[in-house]
N, C-alpha and C. Protein backbone atom coordinates (compact mmCIF):
# COMPACT_ATOMS: atom_id res chain seq x y z
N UNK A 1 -14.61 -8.71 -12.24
CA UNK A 1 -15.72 -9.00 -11.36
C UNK A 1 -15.23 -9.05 -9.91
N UNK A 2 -15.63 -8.10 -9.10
CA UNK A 2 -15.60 -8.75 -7.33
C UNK A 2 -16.46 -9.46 -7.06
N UNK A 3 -15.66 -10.50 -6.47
CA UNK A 3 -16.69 -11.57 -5.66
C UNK A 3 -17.81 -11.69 -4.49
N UNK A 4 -18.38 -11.58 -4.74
CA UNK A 4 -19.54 -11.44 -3.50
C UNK A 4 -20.23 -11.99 -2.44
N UNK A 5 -19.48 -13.75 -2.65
CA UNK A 5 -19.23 -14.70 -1.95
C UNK A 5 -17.82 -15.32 -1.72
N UNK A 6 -18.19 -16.13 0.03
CA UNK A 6 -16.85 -16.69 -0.26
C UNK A 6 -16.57 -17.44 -1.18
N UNK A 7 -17.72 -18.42 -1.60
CA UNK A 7 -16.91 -19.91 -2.86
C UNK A 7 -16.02 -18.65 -3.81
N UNK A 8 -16.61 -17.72 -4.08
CA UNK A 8 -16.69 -16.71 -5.39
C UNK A 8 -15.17 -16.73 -5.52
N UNK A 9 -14.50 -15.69 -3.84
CA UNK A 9 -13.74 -15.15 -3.59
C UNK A 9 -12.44 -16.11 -3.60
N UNK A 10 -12.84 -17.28 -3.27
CA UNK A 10 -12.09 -18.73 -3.00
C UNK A 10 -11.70 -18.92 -4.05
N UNK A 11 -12.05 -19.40 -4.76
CA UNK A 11 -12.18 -19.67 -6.48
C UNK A 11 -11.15 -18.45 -6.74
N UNK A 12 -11.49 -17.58 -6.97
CA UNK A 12 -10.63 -16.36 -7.33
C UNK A 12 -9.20 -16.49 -7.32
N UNK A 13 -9.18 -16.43 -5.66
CA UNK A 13 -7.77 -16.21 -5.48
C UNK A 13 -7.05 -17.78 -5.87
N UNK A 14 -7.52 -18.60 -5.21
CA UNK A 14 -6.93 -20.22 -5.54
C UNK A 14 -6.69 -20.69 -6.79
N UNK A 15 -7.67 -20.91 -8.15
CA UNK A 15 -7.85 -20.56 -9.30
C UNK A 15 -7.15 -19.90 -10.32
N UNK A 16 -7.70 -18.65 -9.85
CA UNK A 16 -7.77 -17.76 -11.13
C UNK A 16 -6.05 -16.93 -10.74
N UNK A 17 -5.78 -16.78 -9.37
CA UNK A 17 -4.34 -16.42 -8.71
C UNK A 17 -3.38 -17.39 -8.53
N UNK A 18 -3.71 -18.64 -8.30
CA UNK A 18 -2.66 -19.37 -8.32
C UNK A 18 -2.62 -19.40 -6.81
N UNK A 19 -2.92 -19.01 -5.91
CA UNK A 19 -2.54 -18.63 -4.41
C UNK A 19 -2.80 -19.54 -3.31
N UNK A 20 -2.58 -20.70 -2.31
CA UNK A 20 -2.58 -20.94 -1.41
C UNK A 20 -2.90 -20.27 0.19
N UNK A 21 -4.44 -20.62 -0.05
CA UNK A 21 -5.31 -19.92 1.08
C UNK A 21 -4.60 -20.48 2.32
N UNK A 22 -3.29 -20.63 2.84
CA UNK A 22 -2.77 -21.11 4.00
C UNK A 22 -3.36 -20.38 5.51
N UNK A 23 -3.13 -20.74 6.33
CA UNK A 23 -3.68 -20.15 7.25
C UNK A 23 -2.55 -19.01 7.78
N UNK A 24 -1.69 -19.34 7.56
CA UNK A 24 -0.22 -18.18 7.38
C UNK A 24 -0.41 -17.08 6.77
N UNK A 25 -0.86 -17.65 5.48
CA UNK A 25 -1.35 -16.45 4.44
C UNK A 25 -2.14 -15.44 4.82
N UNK A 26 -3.60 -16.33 5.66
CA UNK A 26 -4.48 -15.27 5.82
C UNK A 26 -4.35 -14.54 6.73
N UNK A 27 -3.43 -15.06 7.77
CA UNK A 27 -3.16 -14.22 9.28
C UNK A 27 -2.24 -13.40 8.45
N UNK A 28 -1.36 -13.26 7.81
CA UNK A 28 -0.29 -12.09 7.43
C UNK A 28 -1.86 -10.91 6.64
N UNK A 29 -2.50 -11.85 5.47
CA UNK A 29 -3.21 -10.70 4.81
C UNK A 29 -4.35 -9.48 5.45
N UNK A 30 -4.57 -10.44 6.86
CA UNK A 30 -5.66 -9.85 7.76
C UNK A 30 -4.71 -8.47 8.91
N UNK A 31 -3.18 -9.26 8.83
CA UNK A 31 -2.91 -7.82 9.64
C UNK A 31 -2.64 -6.91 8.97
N UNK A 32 -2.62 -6.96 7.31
CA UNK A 32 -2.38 -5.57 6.59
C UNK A 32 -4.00 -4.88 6.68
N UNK A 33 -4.90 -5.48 6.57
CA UNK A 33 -5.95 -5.73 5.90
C UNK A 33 -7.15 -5.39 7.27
N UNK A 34 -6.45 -5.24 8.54
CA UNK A 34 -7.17 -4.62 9.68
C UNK A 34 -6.39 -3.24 10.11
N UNK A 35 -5.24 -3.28 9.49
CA UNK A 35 -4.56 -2.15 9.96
C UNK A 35 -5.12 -0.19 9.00
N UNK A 36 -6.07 0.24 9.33
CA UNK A 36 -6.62 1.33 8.15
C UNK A 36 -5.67 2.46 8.02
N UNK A 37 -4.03 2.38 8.71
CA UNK A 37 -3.59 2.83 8.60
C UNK A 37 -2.25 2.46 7.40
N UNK A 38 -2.51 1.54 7.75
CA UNK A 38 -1.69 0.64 6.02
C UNK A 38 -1.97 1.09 4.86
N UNK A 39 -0.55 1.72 3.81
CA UNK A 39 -1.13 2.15 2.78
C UNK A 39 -1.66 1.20 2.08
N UNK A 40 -1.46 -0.02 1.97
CA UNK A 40 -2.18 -0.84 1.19
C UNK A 40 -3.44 -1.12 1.24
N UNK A 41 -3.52 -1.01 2.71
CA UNK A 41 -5.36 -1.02 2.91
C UNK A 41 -6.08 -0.09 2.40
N UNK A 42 -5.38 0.96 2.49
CA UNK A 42 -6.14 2.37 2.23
C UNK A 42 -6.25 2.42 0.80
N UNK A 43 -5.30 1.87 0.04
CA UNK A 43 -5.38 1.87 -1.39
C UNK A 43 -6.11 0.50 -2.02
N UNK A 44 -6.48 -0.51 -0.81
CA UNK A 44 -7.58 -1.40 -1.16
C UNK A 44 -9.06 -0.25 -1.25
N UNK A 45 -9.31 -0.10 -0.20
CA UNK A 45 -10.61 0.92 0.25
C UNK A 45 -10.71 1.96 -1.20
N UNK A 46 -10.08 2.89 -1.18
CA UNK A 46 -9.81 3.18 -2.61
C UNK A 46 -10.38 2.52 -3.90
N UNK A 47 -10.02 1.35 -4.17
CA UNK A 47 -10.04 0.64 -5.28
C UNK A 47 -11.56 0.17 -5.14
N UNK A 48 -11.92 -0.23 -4.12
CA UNK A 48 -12.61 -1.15 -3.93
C UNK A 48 -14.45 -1.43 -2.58
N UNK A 49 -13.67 -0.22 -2.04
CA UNK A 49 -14.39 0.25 -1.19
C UNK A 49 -14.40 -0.51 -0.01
N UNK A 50 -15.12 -0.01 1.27
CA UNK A 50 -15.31 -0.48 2.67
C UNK A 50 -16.05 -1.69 2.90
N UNK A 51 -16.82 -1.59 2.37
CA UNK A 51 -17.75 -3.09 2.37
C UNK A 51 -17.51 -4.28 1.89
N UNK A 52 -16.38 -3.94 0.53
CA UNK A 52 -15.88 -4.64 -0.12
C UNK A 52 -14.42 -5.36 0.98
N UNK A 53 -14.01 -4.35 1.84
CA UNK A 53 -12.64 -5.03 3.02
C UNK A 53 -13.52 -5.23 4.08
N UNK A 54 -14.10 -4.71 4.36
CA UNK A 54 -15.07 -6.15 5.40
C UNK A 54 -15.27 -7.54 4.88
N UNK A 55 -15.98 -7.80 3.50
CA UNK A 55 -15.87 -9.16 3.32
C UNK A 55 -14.49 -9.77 3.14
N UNK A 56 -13.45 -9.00 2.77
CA UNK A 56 -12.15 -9.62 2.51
C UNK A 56 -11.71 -10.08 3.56
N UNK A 57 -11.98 -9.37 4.59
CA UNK A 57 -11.40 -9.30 6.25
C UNK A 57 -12.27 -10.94 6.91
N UNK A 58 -13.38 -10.18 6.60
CA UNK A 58 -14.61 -11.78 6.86
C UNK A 58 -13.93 -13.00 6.59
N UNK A 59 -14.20 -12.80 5.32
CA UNK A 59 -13.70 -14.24 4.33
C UNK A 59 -12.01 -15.39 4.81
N UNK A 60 -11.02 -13.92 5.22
CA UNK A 60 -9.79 -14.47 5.33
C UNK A 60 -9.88 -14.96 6.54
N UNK A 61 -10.77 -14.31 7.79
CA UNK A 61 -11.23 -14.77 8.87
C UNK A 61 -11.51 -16.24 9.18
N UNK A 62 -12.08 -16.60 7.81
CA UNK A 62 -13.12 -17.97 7.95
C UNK A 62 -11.99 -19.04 7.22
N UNK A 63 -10.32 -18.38 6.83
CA UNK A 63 -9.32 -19.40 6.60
C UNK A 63 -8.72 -19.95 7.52
């Protein structure tokens, strides 16, 4: 399931990942994650589509 909210997305990663939404975290995940030249981004977009890394981008924004 992708999440379609933040609680959703929160839950997810914290939860279900184990992961620490630090504010470290999200500034490192947001400069892969704004960069569309990053293969990882590009292979997010890929997976997952554009609308889908806008809210990711959003969401990590609002950490």
């Amino acid at each position: 399931m992708i999440p379609q909210t933040f609680n959703e997305w929160k839950k997810c990663i914290e939860e279900d990942c184990i992961i620490n939404l630090s504010k470290d975290f999200a500034r490192q995940r947001l400069a892969v994650y704004q960069d569309r030249n990053n293969k990882e981004t590009q292979n997010f977009i890929a997976l997952y589509g554009k609308r889908h890394l806008q809210n990711i981008i959003h969401w990590f924004q609002q950490i």
